[in-house]
PDB file of N, CA and C in Angstrom:
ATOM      1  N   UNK A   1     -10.009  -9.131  -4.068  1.00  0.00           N
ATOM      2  CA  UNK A   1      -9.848  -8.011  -3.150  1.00  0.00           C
ATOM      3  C   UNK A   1     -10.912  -8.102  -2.059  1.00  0.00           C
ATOM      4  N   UNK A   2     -10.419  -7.681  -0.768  1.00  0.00           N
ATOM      5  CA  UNK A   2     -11.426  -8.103   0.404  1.00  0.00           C
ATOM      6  C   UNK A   2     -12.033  -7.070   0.326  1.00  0.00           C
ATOM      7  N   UNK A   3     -13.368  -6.732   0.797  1.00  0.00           N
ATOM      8  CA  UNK A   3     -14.174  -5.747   1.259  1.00  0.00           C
ATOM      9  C   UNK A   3     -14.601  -5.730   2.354  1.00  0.00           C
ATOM     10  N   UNK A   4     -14.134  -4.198   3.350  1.00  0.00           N
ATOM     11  CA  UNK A   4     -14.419  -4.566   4.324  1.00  0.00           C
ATOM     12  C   UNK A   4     -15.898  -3.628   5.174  1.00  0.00           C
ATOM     13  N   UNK A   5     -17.171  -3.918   5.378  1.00  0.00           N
ATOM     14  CA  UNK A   5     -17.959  -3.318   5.790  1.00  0.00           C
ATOM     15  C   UNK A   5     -18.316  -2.603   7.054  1.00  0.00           C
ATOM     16  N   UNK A   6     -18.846  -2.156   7.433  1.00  0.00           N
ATOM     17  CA  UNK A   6     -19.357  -1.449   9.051  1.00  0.00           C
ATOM     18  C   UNK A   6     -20.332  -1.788   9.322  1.00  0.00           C
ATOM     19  N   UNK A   7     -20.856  -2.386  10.418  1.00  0.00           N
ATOM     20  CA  UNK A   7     -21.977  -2.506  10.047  1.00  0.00           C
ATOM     21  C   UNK A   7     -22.586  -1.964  12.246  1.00  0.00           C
ATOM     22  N   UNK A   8     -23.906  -0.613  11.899  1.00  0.00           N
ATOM     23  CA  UNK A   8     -24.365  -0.620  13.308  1.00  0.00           C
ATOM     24  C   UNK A   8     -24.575  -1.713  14.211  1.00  0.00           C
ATOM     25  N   UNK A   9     -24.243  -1.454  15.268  1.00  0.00           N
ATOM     26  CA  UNK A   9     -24.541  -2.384  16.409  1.00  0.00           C
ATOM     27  C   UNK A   9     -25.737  -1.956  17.155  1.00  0.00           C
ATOM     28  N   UNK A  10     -26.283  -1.228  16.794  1.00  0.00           N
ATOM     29  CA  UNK A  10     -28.096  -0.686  17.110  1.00  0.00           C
ATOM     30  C   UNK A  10     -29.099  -1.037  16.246  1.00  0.00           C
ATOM     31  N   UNK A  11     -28.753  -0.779  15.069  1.00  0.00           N
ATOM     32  CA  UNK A  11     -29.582  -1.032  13.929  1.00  0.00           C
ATOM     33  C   UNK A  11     -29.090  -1.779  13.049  1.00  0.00           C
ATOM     34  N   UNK A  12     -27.670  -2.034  13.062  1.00  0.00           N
ATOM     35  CA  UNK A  12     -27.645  -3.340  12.157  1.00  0.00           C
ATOM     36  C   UNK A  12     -27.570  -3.200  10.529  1.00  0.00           C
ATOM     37  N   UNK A  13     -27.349  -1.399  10.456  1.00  0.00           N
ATOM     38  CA  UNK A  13     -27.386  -1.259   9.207  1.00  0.00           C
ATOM     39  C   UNK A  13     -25.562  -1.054   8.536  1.00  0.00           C
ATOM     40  N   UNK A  14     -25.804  -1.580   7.377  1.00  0.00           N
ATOM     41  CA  UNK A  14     -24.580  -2.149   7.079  1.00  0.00           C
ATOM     42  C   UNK A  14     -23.983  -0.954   6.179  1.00  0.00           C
ATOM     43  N   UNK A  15     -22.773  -0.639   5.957  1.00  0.00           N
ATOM     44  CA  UNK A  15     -22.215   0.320   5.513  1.00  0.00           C
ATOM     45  C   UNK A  15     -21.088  -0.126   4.420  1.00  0.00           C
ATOM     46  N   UNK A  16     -20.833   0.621   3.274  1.00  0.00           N
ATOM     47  CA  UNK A  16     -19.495   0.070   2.916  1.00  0.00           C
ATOM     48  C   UNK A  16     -18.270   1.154   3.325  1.00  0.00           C
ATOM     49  N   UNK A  17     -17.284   0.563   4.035  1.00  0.00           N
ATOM     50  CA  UNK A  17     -16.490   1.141   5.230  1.00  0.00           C
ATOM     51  C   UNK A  17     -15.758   1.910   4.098  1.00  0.00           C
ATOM     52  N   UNK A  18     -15.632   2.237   2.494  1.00  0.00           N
ATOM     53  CA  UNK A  18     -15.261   3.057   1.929  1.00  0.00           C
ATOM     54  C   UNK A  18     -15.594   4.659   1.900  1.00  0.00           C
ATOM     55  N   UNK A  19     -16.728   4.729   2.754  1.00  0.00           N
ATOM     56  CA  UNK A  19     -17.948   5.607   2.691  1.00  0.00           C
ATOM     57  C   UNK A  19     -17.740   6.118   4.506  1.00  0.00           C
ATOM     58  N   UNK A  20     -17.289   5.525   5.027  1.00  0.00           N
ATOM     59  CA  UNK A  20     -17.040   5.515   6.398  1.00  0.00           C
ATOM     60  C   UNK A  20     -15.652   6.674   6.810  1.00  0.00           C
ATOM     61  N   UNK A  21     -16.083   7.232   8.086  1.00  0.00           N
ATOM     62  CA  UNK A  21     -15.454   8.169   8.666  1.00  0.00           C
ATOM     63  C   UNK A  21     -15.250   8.234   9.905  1.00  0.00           C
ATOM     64  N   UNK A  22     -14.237   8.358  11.067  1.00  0.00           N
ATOM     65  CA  UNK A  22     -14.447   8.476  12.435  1.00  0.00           C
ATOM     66  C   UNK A  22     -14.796   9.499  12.782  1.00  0.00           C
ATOM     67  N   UNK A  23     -15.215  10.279  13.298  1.00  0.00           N
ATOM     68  CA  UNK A  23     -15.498  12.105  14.068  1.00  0.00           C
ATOM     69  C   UNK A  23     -15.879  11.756  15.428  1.00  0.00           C
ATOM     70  N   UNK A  24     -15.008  11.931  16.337  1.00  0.00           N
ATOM     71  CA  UNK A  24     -15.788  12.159  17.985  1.00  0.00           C
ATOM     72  C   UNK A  24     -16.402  13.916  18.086  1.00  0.00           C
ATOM     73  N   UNK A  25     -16.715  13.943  18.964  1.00  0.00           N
ATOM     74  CA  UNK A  25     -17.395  15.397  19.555  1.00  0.00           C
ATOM     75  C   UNK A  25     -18.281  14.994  20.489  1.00  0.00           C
ATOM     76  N   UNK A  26     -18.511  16.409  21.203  1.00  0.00           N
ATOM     77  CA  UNK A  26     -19.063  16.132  22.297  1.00  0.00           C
ATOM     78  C   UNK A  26     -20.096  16.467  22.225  1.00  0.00           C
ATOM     79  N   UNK A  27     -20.723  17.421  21.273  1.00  0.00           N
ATOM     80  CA  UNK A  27     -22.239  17.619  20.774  1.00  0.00           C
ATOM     81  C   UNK A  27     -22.191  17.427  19.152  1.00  0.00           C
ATOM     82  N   UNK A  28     -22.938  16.670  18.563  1.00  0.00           N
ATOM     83  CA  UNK A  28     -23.711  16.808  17.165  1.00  0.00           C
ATOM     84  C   UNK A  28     -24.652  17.126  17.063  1.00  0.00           C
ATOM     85  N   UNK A  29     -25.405  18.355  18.060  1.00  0.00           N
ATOM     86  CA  UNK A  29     -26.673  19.004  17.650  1.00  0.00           C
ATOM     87  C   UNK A  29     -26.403  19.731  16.513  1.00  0.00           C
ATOM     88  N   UNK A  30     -27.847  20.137  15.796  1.00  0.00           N
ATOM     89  CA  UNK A  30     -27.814  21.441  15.100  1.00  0.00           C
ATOM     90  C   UNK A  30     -26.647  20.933  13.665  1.00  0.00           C
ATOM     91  N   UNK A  31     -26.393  19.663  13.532  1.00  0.00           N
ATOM     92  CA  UNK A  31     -25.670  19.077  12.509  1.00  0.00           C
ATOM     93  C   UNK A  31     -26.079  18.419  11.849  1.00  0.00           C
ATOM     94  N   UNK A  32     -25.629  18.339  10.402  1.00  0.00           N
ATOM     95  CA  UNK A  32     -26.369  17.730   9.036  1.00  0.00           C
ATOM     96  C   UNK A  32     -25.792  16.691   8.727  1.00  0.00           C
ATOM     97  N   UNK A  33     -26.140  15.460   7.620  1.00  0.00           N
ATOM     98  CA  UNK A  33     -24.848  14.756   7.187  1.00  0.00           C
ATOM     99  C   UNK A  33     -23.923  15.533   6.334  1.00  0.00           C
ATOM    100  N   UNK A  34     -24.396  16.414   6.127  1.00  0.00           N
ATOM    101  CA  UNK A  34     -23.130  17.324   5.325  1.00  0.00           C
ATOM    102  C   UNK A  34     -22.607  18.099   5.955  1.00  0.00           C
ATOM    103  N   UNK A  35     -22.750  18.272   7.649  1.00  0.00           N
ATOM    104  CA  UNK A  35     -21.974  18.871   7.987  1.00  0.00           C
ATOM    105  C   UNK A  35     -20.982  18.675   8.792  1.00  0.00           C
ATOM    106  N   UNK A  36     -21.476  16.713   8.917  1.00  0.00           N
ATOM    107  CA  UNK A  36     -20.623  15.901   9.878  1.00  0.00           C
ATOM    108  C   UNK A  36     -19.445  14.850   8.509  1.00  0.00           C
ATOM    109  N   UNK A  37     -19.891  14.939   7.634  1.00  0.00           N
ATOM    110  CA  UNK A  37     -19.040  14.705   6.709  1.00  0.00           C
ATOM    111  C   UNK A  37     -17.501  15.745   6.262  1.00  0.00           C
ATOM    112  N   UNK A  38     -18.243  16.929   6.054  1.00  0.00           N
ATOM    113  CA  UNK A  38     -17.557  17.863   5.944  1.00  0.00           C
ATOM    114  C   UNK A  38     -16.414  18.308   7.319  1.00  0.00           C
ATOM    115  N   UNK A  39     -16.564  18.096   8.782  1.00  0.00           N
ATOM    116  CA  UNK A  39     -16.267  18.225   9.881  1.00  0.00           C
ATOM    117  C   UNK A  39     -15.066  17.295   9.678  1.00  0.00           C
ATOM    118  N   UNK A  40     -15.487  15.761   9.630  1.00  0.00           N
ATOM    119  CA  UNK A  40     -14.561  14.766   9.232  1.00  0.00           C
ATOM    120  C   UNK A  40     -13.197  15.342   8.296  1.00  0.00           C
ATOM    121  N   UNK A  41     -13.583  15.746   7.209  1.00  0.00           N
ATOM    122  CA  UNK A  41     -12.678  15.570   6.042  1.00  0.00           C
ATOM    123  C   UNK A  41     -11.751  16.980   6.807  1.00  0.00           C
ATOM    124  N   UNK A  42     -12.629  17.869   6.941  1.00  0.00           N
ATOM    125  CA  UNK A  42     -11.444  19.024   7.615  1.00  0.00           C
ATOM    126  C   UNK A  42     -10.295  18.574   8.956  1.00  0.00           C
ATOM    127  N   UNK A  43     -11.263  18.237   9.512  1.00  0.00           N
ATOM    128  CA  UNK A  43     -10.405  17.865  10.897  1.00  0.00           C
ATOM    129  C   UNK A  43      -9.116  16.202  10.271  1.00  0.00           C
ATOM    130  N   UNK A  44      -9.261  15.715   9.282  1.00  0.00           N
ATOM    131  CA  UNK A  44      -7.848  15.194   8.860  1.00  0.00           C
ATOM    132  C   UNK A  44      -8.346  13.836   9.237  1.00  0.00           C
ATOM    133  N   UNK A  45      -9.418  13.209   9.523  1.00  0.00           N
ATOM    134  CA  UNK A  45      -9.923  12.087   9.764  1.00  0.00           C
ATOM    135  C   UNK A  45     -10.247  11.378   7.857  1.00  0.00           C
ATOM    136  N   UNK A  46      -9.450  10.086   8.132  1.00  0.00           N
ATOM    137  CA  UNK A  46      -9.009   9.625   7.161  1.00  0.00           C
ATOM    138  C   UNK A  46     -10.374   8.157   6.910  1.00  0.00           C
ATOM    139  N   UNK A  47     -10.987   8.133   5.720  1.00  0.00           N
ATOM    140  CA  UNK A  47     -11.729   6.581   5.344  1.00  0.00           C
ATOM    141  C   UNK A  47     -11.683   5.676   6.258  1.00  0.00           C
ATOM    142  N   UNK A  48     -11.992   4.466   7.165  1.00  0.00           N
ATOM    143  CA  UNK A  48     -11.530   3.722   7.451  1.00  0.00           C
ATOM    144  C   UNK A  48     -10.616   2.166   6.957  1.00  0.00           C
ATOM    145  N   UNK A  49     -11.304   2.279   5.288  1.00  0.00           N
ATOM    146  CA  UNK A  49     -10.567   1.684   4.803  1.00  0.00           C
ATOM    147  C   UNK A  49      -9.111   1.871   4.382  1.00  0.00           C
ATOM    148  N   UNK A  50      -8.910   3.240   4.299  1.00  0.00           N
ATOM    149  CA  UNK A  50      -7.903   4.061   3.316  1.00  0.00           C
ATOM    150  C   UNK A  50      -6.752   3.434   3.998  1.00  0.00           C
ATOM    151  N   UNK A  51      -5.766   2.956   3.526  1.00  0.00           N
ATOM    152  CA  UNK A  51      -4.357   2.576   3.742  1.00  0.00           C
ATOM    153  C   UNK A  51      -3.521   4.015   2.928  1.00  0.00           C
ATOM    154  N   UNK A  52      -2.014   4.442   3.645  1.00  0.00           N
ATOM    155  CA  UNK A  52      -1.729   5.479   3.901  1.00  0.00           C
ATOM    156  C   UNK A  52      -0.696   4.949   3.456  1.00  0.00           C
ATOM    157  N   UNK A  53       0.295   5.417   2.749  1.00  0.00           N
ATOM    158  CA  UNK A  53       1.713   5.329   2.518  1.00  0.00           C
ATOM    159  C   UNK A  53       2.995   6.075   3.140  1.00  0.00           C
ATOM    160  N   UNK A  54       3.740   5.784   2.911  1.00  0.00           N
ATOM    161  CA  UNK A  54       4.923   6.642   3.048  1.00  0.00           C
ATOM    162  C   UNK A  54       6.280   5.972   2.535  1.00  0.00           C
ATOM    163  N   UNK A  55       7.131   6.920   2.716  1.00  0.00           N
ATOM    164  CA  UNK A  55       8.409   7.061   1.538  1.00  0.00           C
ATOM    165  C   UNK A  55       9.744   7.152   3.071  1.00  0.00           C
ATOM    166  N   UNK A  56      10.800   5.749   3.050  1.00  0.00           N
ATOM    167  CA  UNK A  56      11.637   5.536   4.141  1.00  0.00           C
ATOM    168  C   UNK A  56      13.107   5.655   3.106  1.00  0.00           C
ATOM    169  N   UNK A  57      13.716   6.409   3.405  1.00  0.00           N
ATOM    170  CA  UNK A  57      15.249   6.817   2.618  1.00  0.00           C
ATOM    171  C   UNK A  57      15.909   6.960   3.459  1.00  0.00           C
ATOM    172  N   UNK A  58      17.428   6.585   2.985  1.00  0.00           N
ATOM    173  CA  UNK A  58      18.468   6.530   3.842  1.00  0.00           C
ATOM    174  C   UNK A  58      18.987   5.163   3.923  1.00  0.00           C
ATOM    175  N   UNK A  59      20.021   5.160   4.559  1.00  0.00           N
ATOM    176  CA  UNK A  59      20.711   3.838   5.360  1.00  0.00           C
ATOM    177  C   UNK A  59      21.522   3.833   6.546  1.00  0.00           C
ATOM    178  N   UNK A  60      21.847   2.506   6.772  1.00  0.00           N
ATOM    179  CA  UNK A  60      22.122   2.718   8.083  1.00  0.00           C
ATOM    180  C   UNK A  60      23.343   4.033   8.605  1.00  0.00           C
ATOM    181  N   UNK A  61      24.150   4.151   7.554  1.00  0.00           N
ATOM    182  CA  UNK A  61      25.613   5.092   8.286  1.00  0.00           C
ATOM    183  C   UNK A  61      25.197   6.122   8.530  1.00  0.00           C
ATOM    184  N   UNK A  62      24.437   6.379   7.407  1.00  0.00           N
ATOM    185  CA  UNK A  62      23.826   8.080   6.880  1.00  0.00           C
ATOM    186  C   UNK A  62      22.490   8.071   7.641  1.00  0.00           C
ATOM    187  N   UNK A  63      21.859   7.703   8.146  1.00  0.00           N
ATOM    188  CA  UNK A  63      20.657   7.776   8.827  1.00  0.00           C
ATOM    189  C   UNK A  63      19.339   7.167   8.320  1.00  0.00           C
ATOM    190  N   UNK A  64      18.195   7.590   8.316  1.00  0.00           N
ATOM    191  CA  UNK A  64      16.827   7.262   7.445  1.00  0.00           C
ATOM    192  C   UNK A  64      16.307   8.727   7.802  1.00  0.00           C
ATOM    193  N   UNK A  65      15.153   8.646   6.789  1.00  0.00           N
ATOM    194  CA  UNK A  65      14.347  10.034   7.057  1.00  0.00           C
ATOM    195  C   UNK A  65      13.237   9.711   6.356  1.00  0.00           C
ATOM    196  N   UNK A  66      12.061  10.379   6.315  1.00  0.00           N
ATOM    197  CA  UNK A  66      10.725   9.871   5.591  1.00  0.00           C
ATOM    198  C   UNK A  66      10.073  10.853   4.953  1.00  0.00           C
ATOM    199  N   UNK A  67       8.808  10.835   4.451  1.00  0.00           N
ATOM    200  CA  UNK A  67       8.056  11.848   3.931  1.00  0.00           C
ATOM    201  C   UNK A  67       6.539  11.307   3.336  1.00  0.00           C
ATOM    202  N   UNK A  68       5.968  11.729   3.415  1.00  0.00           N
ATOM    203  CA  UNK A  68       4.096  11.253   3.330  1.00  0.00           C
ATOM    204  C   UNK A  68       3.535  11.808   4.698  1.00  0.00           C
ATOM    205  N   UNK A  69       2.336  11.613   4.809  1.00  0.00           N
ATOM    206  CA  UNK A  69       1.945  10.058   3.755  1.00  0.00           C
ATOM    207  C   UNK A  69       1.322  10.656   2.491  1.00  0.00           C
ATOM    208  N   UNK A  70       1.284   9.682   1.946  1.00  0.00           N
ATOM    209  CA  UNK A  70       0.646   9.235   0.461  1.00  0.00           C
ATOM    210  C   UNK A  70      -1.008   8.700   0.188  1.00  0.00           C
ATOM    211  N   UNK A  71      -1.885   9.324  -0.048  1.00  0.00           N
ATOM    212  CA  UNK A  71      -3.233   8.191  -0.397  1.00  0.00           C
ATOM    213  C   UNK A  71      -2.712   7.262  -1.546  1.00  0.00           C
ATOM    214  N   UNK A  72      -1.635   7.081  -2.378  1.00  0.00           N
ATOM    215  CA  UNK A  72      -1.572   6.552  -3.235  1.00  0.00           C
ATOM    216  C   UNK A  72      -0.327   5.466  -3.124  1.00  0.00           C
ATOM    217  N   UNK A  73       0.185   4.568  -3.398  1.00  0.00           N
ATOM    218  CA  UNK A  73       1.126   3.409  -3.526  1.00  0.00           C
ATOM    219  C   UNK A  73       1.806   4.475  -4.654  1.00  0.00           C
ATOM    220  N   UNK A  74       2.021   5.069  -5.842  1.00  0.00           N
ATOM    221  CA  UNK A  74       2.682   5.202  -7.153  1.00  0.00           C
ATOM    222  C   UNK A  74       2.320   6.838  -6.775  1.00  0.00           C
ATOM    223  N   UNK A  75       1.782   7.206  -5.920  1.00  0.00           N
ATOM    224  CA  UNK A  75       2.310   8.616  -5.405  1.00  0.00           C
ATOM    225  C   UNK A  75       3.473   8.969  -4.857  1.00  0.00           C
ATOM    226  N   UNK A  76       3.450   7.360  -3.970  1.00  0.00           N
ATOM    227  CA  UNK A  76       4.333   7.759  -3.114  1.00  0.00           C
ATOM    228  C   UNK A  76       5.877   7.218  -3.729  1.00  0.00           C
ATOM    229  N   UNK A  77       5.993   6.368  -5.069  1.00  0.00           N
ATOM    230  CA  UNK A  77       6.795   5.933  -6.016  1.00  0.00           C
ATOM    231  C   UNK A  77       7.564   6.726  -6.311  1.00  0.00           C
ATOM    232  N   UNK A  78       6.387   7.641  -6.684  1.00  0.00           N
ATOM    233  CA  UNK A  78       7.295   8.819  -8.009  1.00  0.00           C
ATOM    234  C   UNK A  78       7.513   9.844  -7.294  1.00  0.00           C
ATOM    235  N   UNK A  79       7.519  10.029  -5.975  1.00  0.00           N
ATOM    236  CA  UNK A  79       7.978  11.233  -5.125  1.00  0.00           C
ATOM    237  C   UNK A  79       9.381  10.731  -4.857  1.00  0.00           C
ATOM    238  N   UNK A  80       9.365   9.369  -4.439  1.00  0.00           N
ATOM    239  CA  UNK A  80      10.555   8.537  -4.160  1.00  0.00           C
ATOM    240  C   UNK A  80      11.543   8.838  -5.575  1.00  0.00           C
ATOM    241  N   UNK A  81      11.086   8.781  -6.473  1.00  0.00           N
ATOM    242  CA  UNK A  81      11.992   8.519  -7.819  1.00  0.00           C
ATOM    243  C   UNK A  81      12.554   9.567  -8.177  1.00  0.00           C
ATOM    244  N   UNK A  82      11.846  11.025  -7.969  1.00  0.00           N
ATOM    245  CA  UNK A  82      12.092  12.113  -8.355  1.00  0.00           C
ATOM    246  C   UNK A  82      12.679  12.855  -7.013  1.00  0.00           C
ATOM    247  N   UNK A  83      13.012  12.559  -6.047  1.00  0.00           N
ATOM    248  CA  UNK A  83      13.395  12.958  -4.813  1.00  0.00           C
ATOM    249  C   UNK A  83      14.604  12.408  -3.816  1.00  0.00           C
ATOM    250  N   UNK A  84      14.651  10.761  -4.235  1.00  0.00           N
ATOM    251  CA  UNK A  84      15.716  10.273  -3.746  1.00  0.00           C
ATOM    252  C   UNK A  84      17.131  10.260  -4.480  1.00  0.00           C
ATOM    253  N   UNK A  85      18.155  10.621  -3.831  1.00  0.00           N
ATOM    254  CA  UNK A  85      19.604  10.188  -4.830  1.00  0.00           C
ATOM    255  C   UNK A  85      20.008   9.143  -5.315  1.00  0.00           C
ATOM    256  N   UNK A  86      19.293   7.617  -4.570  1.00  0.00           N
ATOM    257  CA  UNK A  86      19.679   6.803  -4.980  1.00  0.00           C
ATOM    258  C   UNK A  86      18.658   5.667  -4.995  1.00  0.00           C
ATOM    259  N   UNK A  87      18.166   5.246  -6.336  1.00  0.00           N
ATOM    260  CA  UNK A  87      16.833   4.173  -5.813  1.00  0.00           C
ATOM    261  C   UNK A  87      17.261   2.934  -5.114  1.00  0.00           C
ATOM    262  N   UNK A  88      18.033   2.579  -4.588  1.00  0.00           N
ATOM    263  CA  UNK A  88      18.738   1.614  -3.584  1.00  0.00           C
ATOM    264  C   UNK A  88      18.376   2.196  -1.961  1.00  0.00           C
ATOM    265  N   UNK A  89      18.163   3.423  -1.830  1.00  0.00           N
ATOM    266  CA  UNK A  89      18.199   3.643  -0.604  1.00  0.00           C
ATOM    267  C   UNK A  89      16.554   4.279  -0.065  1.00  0.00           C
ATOM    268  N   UNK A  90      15.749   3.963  -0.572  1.00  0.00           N
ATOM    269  CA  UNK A  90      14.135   3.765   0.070  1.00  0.00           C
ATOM    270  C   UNK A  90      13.241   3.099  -0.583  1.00  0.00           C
ATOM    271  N   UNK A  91      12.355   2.715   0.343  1.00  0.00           N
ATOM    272  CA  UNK A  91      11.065   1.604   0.570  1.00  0.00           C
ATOM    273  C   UNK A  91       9.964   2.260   0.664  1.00  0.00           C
ATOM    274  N   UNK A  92       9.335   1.824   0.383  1.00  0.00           N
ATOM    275  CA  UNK A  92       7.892   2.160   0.772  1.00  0.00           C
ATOM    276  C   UNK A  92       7.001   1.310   1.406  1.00  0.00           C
ATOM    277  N   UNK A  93       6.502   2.222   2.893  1.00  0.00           N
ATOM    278  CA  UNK A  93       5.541   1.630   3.619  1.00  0.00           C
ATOM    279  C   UNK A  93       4.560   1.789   4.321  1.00  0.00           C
ATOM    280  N   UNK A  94       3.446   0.864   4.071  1.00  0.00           N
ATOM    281  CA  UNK A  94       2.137   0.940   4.448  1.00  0.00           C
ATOM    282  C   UNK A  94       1.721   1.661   5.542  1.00  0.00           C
ATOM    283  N   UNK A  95       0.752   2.271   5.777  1.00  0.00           N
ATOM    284  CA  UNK A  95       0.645   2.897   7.452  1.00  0.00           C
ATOM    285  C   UNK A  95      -1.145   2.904   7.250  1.00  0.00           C
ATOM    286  N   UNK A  96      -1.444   1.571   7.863  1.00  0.00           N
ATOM    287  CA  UNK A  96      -2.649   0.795   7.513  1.00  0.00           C
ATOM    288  C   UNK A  96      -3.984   2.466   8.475  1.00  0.00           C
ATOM    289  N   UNK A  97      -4.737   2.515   7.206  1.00  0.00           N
ATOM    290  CA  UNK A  97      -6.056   3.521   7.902  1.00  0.00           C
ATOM    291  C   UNK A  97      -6.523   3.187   9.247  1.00  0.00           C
ATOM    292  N   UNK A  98      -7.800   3.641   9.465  1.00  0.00           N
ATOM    293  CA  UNK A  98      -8.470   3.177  10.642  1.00  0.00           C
ATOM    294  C   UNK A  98      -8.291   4.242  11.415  1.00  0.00           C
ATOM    295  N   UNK A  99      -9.050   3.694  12.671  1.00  0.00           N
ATOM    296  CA  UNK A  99      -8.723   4.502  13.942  1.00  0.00           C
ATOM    297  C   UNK A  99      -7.778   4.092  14.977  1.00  0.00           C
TER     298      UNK A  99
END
């Protein structure tokens, strides 16, 4: 399994990108790491490693339609299994993290 790191381009200090978060703003005064962590996770900003799932049903006559995402591969399985009419008619697919 690859690991993929962050590492500053000022300081050079290296991160494991599991631990990693994007947040823009236009001020971070008067802010903690717990409160720029916490900022992150509310505002819907996802790991940078985190790969995202989702659930594609349907076919061609009848249409497609979707649902996720998923943090999980076998989340997004058993939503499929317990939700679709027919396990012939959806896939599951990746919707790679990042920014």
């Amino acid at each position: 399994m690859k690991q993929t790191l962050v590492v500053h381009p000022g300081t050079g200090t290296i991160i494991d990108a599991e631990e990693c978060f994007i947040l823009q703003s236009d001020d971070f005064s008067g802010m903690d790491d717990e409160d720029i962590v916490e900022a992150a996770l509310t505002e819907g900003h996802f790991p940078l490693h985190k790969n995202l799932y989702a659930v594609i049903y349907g076919n061609i006559i009848d249409g497609y339609g979707h649902y996720g995402p998923f943090w999980d591969f076998n989340d997004a399985q058993e939503w499929a299994e317990r939700n679709t009419a027919d396990e012939n008619t959806w896939n599951i697919v990746v919707l790679r993290g990042g920014a």
